[in-house]
C-alpha atoms as a PDB file:
ATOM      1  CA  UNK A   1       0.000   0.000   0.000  1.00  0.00           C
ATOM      2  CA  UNK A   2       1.076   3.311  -0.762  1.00  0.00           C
ATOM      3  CA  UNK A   3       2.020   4.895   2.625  1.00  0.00           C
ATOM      4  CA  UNK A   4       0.933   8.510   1.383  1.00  0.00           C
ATOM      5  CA  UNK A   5      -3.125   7.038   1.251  1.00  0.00           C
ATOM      6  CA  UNK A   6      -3.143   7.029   4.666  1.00  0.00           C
ATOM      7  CA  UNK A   7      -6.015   4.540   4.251  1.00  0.00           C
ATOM      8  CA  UNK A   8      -6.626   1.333   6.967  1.00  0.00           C
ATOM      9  CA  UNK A   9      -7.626  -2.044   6.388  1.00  0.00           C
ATOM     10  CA  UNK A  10     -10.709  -4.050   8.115  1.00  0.00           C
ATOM     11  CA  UNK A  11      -9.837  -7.349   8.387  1.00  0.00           C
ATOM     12  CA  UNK A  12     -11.709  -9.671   6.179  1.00  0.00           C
ATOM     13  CA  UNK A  13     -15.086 -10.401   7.885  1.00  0.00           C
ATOM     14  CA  UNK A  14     -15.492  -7.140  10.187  1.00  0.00           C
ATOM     15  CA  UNK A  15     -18.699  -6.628   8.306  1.00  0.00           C
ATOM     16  CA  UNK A  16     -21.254  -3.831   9.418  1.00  0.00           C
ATOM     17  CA  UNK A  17     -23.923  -4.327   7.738  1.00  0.00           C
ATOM     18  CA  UNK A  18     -26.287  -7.504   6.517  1.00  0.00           C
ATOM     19  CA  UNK A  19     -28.680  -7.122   3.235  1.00  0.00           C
ATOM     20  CA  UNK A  20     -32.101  -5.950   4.008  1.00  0.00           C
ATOM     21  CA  UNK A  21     -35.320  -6.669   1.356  1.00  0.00           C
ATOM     22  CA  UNK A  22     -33.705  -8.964  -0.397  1.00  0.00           C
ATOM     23  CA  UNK A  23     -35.865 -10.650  -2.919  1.00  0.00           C
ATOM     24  CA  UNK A  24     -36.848 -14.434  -3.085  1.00  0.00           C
ATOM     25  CA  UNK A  25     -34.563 -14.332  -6.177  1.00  0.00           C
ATOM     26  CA  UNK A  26     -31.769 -14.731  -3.675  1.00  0.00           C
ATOM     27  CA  UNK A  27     -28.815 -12.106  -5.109  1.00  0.00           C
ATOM     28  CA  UNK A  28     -26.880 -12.448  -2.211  1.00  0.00           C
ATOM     29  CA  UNK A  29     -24.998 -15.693  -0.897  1.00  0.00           C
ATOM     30  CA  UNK A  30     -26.183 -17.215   1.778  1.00  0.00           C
ATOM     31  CA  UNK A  31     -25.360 -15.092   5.056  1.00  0.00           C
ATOM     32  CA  UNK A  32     -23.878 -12.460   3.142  1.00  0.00           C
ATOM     33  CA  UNK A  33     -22.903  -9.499   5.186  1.00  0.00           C
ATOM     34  CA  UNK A  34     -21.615  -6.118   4.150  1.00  0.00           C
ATOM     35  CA  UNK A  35     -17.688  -6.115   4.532  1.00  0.00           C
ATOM     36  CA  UNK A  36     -15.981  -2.397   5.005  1.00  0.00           C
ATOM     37  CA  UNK A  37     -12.563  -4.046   2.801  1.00  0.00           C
ATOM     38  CA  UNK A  38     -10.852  -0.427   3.192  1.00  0.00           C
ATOM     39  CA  UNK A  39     -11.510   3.099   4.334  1.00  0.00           C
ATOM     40  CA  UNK A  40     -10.030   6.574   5.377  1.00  0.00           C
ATOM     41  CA  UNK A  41     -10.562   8.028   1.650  1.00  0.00           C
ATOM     42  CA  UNK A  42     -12.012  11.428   0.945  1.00  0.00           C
ATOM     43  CA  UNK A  43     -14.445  10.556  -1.642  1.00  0.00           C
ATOM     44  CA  UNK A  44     -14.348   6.712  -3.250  1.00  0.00           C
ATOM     45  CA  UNK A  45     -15.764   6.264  -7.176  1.00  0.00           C
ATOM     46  CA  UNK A  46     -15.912   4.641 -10.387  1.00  0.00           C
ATOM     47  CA  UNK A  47     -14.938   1.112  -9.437  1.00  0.00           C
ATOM     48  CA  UNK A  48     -13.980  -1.289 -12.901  1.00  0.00           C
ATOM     49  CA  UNK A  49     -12.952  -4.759 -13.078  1.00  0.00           C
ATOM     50  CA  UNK A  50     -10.279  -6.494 -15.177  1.00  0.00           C
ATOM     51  CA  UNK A  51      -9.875  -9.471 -16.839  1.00  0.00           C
ATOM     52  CA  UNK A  52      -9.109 -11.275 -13.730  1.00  0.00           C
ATOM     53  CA  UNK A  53     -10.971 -10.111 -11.535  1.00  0.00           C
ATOM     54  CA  UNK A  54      -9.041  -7.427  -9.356  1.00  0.00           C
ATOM     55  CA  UNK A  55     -10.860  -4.130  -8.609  1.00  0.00           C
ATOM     56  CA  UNK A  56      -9.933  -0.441  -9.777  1.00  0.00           C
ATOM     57  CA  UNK A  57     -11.397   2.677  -7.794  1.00  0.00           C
ATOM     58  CA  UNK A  58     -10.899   6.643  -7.907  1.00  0.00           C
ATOM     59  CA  UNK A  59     -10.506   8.498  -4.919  1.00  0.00           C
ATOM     60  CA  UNK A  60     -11.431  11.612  -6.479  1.00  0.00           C
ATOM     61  CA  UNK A  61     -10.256  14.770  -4.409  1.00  0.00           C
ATOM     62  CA  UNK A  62      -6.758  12.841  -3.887  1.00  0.00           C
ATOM     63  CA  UNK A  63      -6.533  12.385  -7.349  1.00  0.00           C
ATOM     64  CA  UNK A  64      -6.027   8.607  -7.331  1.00  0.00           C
ATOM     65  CA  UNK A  65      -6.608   5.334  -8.634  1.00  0.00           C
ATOM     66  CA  UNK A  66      -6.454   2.171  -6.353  1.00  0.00           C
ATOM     67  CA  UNK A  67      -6.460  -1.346  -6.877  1.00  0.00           C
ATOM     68  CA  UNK A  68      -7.846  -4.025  -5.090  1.00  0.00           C
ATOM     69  CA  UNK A  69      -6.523  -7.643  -6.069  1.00  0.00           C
ATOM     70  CA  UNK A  70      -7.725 -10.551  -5.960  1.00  0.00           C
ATOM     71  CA  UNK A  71      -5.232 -11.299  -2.843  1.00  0.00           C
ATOM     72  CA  UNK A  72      -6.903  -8.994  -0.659  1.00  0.00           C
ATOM     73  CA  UNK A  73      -4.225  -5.979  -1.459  1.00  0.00           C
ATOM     74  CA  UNK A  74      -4.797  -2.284  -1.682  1.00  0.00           C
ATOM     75  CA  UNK A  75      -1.870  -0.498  -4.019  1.00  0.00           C
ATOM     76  CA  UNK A  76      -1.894   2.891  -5.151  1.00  0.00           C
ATOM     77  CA  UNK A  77      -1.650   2.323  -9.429  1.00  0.00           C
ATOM     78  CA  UNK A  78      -2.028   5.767 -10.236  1.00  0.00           C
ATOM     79  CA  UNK A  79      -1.194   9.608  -8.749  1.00  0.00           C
ATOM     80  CA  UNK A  80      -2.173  12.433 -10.190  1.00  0.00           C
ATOM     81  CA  UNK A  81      -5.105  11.036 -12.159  1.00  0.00           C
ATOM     82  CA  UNK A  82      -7.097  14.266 -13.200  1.00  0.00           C
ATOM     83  CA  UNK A  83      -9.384  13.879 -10.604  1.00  0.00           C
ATOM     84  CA  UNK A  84     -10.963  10.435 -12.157  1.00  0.00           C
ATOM     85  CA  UNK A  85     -13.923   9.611 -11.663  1.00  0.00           C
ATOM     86  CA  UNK A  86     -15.427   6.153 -14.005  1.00  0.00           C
ATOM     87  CA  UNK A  87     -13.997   4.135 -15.019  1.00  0.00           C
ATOM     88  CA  UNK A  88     -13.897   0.932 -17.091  1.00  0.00           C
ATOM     89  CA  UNK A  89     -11.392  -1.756 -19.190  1.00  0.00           C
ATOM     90  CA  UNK A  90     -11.139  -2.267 -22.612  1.00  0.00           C
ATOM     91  CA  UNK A  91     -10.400  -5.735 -24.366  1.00  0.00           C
ATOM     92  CA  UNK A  92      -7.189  -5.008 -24.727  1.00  0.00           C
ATOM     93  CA  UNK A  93      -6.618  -4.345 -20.689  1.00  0.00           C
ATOM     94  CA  UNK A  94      -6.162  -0.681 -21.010  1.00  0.00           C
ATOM     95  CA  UNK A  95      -8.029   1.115 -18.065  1.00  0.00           C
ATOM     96  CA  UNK A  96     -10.479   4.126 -19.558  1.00  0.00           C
ATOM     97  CA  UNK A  97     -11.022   7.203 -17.274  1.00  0.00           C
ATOM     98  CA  UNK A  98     -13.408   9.709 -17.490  1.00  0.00           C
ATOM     99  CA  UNK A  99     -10.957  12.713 -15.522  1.00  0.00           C
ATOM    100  CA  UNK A 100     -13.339  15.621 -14.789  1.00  0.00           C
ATOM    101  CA  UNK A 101     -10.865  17.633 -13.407  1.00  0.00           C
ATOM    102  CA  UNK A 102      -8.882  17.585 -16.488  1.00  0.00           C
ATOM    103  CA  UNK A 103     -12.371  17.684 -18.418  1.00  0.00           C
ATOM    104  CA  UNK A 104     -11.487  14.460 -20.805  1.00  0.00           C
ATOM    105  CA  UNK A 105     -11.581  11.003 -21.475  1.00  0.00           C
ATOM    106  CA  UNK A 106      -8.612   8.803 -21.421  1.00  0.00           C
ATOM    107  CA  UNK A 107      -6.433   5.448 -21.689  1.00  0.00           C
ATOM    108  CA  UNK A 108      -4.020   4.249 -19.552  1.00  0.00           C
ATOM    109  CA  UNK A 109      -1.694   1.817 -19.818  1.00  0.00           C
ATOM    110  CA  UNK A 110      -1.184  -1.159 -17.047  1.00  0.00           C
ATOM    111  CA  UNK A 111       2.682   0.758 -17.589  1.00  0.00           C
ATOM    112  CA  UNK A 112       0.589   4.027 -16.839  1.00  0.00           C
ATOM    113  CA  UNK A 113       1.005   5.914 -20.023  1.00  0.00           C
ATOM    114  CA  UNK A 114      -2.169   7.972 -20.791  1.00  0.00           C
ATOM    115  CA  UNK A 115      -3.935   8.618 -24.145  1.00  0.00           C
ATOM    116  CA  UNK A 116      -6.320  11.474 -24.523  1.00  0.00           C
ATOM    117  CA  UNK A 117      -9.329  10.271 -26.714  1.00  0.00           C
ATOM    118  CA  UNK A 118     -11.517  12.810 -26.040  1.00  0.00           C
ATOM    119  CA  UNK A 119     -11.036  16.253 -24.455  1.00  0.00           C
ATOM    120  CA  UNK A 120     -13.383  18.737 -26.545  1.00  0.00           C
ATOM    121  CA  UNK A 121     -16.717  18.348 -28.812  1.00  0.00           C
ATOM    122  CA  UNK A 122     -17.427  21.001 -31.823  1.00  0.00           C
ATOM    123  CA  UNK A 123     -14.445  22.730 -30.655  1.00  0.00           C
ATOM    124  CA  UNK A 124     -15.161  23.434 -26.938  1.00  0.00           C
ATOM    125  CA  UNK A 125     -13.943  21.802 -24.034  1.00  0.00           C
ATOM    126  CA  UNK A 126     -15.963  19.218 -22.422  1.00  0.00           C
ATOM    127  CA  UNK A 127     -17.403  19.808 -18.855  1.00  0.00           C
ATOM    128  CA  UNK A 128     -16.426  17.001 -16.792  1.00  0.00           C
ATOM    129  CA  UNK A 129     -16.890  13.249 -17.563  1.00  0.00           C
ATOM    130  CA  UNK A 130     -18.537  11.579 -15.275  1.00  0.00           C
ATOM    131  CA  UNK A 131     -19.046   7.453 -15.938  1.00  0.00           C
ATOM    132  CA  UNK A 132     -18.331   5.579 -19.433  1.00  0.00           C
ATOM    133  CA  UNK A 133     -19.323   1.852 -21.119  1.00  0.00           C
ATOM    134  CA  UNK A 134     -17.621   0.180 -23.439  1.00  0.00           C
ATOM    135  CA  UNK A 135     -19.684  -1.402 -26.173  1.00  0.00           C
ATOM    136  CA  UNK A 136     -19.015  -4.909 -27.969  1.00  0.00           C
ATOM    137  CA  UNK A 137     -17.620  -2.614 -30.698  1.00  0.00           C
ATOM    138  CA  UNK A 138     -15.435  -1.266 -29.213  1.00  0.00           C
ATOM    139  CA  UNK A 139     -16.942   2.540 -29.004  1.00  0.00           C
ATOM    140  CA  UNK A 140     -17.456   4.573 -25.705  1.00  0.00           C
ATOM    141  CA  UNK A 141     -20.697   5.883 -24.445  1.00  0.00           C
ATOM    142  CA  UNK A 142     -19.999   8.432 -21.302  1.00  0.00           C
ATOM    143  CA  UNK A 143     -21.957  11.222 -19.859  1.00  0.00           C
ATOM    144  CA  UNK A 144     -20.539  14.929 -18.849  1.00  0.00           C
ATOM    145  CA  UNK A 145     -22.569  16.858 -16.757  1.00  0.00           C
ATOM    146  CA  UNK A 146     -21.009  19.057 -14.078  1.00  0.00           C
ATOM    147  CA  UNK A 147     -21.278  19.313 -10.056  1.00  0.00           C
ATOM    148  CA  UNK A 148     -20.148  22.459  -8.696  1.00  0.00           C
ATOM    149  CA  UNK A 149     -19.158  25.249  -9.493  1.00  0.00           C
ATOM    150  CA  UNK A 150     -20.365  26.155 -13.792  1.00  0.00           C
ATOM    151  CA  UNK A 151     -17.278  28.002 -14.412  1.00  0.00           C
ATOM    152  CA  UNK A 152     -15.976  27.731 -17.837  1.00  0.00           C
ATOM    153  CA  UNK A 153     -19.171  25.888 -19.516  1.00  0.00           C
ATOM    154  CA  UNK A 154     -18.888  25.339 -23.073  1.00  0.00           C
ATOM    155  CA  UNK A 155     -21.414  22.841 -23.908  1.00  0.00           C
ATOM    156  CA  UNK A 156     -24.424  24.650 -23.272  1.00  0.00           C
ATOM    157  CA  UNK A 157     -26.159  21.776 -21.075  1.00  0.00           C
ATOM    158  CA  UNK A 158     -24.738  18.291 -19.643  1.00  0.00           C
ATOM    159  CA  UNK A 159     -25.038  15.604 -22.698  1.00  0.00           C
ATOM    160  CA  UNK A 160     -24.537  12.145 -23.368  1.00  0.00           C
ATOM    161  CA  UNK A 161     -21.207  11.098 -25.733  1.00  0.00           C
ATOM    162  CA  UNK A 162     -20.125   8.547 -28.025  1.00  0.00           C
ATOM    163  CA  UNK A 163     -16.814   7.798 -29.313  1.00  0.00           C
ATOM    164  CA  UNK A 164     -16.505   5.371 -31.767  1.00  0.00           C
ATOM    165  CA  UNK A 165     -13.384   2.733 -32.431  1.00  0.00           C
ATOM    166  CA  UNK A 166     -12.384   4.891 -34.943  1.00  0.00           C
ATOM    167  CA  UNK A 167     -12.209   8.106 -32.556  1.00  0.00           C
ATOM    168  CA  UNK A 168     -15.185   9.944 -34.613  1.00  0.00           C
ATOM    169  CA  UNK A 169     -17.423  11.790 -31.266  1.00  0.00           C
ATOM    170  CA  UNK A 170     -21.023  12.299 -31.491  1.00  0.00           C
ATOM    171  CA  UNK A 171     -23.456  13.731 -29.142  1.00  0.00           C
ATOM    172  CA  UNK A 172     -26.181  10.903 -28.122  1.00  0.00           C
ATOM    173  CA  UNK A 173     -28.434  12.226 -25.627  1.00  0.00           C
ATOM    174  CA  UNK A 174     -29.123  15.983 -24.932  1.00  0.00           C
ATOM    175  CA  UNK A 175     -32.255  16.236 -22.999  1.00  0.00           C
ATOM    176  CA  UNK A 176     -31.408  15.070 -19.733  1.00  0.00           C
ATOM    177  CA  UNK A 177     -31.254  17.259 -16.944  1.00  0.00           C
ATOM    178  CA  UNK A 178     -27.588  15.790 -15.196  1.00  0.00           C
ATOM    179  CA  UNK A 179     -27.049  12.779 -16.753  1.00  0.00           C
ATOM    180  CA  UNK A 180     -24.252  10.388 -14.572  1.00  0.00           C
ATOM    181  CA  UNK A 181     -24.212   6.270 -14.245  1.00  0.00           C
ATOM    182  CA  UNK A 182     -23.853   4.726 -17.435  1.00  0.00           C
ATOM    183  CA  UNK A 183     -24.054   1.078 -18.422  1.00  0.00           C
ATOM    184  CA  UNK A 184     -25.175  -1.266 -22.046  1.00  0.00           C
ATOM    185  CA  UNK A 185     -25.809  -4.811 -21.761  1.00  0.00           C
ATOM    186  CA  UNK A 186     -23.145  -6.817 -22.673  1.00  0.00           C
ATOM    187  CA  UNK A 187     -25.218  -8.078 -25.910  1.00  0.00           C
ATOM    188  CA  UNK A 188     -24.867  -3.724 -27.043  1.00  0.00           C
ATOM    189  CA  UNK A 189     -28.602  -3.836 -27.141  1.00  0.00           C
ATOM    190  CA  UNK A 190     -29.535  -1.868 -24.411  1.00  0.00           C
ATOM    191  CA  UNK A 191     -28.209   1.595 -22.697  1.00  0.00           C
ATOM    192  CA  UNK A 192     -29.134   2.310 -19.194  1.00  0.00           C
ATOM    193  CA  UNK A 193     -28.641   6.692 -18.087  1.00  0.00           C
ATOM    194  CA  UNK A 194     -29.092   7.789 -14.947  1.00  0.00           C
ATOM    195  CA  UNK A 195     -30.334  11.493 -14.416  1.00  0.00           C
ATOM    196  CA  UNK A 196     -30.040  12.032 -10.376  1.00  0.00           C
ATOM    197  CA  UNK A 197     -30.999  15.879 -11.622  1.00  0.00           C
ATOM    198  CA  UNK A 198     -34.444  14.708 -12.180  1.00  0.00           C
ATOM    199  CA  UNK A 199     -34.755  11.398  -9.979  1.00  0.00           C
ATOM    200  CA  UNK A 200     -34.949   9.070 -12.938  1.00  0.00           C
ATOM    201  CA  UNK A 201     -33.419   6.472 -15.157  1.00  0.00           C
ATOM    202  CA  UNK A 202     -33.861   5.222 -19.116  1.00  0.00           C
ATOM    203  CA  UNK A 203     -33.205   2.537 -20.600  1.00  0.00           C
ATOM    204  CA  UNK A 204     -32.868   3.116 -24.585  1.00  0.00           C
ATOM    205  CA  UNK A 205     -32.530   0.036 -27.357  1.00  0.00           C
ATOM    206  CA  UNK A 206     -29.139   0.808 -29.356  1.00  0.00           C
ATOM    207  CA  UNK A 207     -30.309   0.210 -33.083  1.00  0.00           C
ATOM    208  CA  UNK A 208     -26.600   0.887 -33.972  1.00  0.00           C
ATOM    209  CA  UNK A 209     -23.314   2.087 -32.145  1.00  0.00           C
ATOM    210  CA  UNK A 210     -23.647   5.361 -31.266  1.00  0.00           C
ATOM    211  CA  UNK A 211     -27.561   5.260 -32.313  1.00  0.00           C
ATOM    212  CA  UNK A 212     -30.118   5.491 -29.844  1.00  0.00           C
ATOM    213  CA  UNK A 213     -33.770   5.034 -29.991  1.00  0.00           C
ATOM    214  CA  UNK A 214     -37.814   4.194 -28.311  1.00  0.00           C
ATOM    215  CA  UNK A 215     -35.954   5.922 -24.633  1.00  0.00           C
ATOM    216  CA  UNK A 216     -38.401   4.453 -21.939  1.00  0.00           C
ATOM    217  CA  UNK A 217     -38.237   5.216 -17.827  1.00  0.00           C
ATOM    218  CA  UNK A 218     -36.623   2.339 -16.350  1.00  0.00           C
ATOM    219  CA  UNK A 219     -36.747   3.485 -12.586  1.00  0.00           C
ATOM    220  CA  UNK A 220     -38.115   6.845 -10.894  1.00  0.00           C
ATOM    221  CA  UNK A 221     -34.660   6.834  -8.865  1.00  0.00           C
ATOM    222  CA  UNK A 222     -31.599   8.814 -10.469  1.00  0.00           C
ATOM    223  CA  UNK A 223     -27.997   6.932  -9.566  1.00  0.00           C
ATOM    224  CA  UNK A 224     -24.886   7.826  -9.285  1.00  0.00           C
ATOM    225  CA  UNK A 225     -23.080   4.689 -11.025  1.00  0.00           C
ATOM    226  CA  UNK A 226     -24.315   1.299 -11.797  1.00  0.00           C
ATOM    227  CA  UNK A 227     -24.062  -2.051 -13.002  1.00  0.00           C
ATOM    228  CA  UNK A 228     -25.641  -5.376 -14.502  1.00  0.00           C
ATOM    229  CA  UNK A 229     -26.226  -8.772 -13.162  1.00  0.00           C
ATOM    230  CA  UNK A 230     -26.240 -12.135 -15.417  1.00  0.00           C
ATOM    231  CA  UNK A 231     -29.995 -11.874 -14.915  1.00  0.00           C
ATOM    232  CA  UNK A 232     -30.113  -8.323 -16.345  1.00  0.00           C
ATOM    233  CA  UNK A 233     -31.132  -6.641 -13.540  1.00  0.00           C
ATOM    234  CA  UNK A 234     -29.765  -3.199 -12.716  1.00  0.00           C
ATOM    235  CA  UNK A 235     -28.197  -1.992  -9.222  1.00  0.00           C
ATOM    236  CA  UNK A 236     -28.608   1.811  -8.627  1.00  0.00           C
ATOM    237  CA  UNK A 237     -26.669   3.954  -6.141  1.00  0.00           C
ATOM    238  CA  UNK A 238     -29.397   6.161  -4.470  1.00  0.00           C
ATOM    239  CA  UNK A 239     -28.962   6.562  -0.638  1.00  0.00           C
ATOM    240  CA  UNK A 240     -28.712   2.175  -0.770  1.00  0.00           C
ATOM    241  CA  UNK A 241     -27.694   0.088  -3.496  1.00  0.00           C
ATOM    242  CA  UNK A 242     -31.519  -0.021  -5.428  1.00  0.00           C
ATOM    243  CA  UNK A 243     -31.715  -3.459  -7.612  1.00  0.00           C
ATOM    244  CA  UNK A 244     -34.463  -3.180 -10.688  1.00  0.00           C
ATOM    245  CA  UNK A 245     -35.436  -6.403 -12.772  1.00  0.00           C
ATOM    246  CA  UNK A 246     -35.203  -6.177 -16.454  1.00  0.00           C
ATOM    247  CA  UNK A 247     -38.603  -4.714 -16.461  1.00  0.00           C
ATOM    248  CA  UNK A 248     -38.016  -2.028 -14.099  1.00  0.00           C
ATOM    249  CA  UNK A 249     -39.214  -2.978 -10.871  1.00  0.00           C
ATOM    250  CA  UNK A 250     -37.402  -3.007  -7.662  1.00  0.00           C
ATOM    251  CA  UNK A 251     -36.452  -6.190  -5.929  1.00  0.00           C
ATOM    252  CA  UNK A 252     -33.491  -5.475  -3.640  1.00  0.00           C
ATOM    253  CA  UNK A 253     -31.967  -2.793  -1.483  1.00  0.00           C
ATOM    254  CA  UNK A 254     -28.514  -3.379  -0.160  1.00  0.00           C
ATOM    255  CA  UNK A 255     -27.680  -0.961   2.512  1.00  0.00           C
ATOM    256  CA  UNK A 256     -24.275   0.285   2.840  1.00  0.00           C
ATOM    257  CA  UNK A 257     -22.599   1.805   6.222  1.00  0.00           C
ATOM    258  CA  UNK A 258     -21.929   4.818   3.830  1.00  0.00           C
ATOM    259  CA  UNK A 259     -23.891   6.155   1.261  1.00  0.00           C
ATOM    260  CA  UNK A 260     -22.612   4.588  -1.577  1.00  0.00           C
ATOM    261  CA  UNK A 261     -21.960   6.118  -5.429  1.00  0.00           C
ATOM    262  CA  UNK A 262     -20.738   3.135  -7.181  1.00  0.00           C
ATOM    263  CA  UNK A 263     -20.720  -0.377  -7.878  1.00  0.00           C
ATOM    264  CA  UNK A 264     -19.321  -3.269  -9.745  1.00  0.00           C
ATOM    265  CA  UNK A 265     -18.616  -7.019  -9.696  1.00  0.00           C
ATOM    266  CA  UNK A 266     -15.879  -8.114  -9.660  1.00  0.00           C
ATOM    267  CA  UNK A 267     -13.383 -10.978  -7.738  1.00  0.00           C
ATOM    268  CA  UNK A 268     -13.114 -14.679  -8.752  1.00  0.00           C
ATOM    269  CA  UNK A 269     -16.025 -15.247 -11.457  1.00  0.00           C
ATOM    270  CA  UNK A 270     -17.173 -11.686 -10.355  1.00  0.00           C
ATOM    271  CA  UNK A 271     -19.825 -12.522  -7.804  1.00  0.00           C
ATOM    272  CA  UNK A 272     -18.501 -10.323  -5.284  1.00  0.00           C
ATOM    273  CA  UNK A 273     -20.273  -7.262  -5.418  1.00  0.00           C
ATOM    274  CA  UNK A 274     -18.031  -4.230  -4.757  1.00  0.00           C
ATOM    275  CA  UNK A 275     -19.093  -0.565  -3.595  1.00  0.00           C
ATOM    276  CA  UNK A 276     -17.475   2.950  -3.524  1.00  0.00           C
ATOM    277  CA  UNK A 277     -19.086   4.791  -0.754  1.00  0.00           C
ATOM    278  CA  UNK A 278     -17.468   8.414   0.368  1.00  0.00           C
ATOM    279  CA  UNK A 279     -14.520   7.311   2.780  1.00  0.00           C
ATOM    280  CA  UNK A 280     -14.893   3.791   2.433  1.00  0.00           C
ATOM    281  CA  UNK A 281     -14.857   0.791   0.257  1.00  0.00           C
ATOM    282  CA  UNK A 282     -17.165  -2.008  -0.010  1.00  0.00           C
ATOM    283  CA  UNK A 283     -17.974  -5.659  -0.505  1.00  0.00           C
ATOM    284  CA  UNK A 284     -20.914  -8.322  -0.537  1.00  0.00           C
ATOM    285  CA  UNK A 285     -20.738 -11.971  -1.527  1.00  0.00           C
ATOM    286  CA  UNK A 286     -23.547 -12.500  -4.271  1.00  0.00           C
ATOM    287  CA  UNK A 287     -25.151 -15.960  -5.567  1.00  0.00           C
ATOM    288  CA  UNK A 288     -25.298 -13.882  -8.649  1.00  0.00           C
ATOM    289  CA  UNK A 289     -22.591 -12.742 -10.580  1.00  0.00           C
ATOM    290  CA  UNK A 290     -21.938  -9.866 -13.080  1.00  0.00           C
ATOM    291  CA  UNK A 291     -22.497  -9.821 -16.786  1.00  0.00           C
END
């Protein structure tokens, strides 16, 4: 561990918290508990998986990027990361971060050189990227809204992006009111937007990359991030972790010691699921596991 985190450890099985409302569908394992894995962050987001399993996480105002392994260990992999927020992998094992401090989109290395893909659209600076998916085609879907103070808006409003493989950026969505969490099924049929600014999130059918269409309300909850189960439902950060079926209705509510912002599953055939939650960082063993 990097001793300049000044984060602590809570031994495996300290856990605060058990599941409450859990469906008959049975998400969690049995006796699942809430474990607090890490803590003593400033503000914890944008957790991403790898290919094997080990966990990637922003703490934003410190400007860093930590990574939980598989072994249980907490390392620093990046300083200085533009105030990162999402994140998420590529196939080729590059790590994609939306920085909203820097106000772009970029790739980093696993030897930590960056790539800017996307810092402006029509010739003005973004606002600050907040969460990103990959598609099956390689393209990039993230949303840039801004918290704090507006200083320096080009974009006229908080939008929706899409990069495609070939670096061409479009504008997707631009009638949301602050759109945030972002995820597609891993099929690329389906898009999932939160917009916390108005309490809600859509679901929208992708006809083609970077081509949205019939947008319908998928929960009256906004989020903060999110993610997908092998069953397709959807977990929402609002005040608990909120779990949705595929046809929108709520099942589950995980509560979380904190009040979380982001989730992911990841871990040994990703069916731990893990949680960024202001100062501290989160697990639960699931019967389910992640897309």
């Amino acid at each position: 561990m990097n001793c300049q985190t000044m984060v602590y450890l809570v031994p495996l099985l300290a856990s605060l918290m058990l599941i409450e409302a859990v469906s008959a569908d049975d998400l969690a394992a049995p006796q699942a508990k809430v474990e607090k894995l890490a803590g003593g962050f400033k503000f914890t987001e944008g957790p991403a998986v790898d290919a094997k399993g080990n966990v990637y996480f922003t703490d934003i105002p410190n400007e860093r990027i930590h990574k939980w392994s598989l072994d249980a260990k907490l390392t620093t992999f990046r300083e200085k990361s533009g105030r990162a927020n999402g994140l998420y992998f590529d196939k080729d094992g590059n790590l994609l971060a939306c920085e909203g401090g820097s106000r772009r989109l970029t790739k980093v290395s696993m030897k930590n050189e960056v790539t800017v893909l996307v810092e402006s659209f029509d010739g003005k600076k973004l606002n600050s990227p907040n969460d990103l998916w990959i598609d099956p085609v390689g393209g990039v879907y993230f949303t840039d809204p801004r918290y704090g103070s507006k200083d320096g808006l080009e974009q006229g409003g908080f939008h929706v992006y899409y990069r495609s493989a070939d670096g061409k950026v479009t504008r997707v969505i631009d009638d949301l009111k602050m759109p945030n969490g972002i995820v597609g099924t891993s099929d690329g049929k389906t898009l999932y937007v939160a917009d916390p600014g108005d309490r809600k999130t859509y679901r929208y059918s992708i006809k083609s990359p970077g081509v949205l269409v019939d947008r319908k309300l998928h929960a009256k909850s906004g989020s903060d991030g999110m993610t997908l189960d092998n069953r397709g439902n959807l977990y929402l950060t609002s005040g608990t972790v909120l779990v949705f079926d595929p046809a929108g209705k709520q099942i589950a509510s995980i509560e979380i010691p904190e009040r979380p912002a982001n989730v992911c599953f990841g871990g040994k055939a990703r069916k731990t699921l893990f949680v960024t939650a202001r100062t501290g960082f989160y697990a639960i063993k699931m019967s389910v596991a992640g897309q």
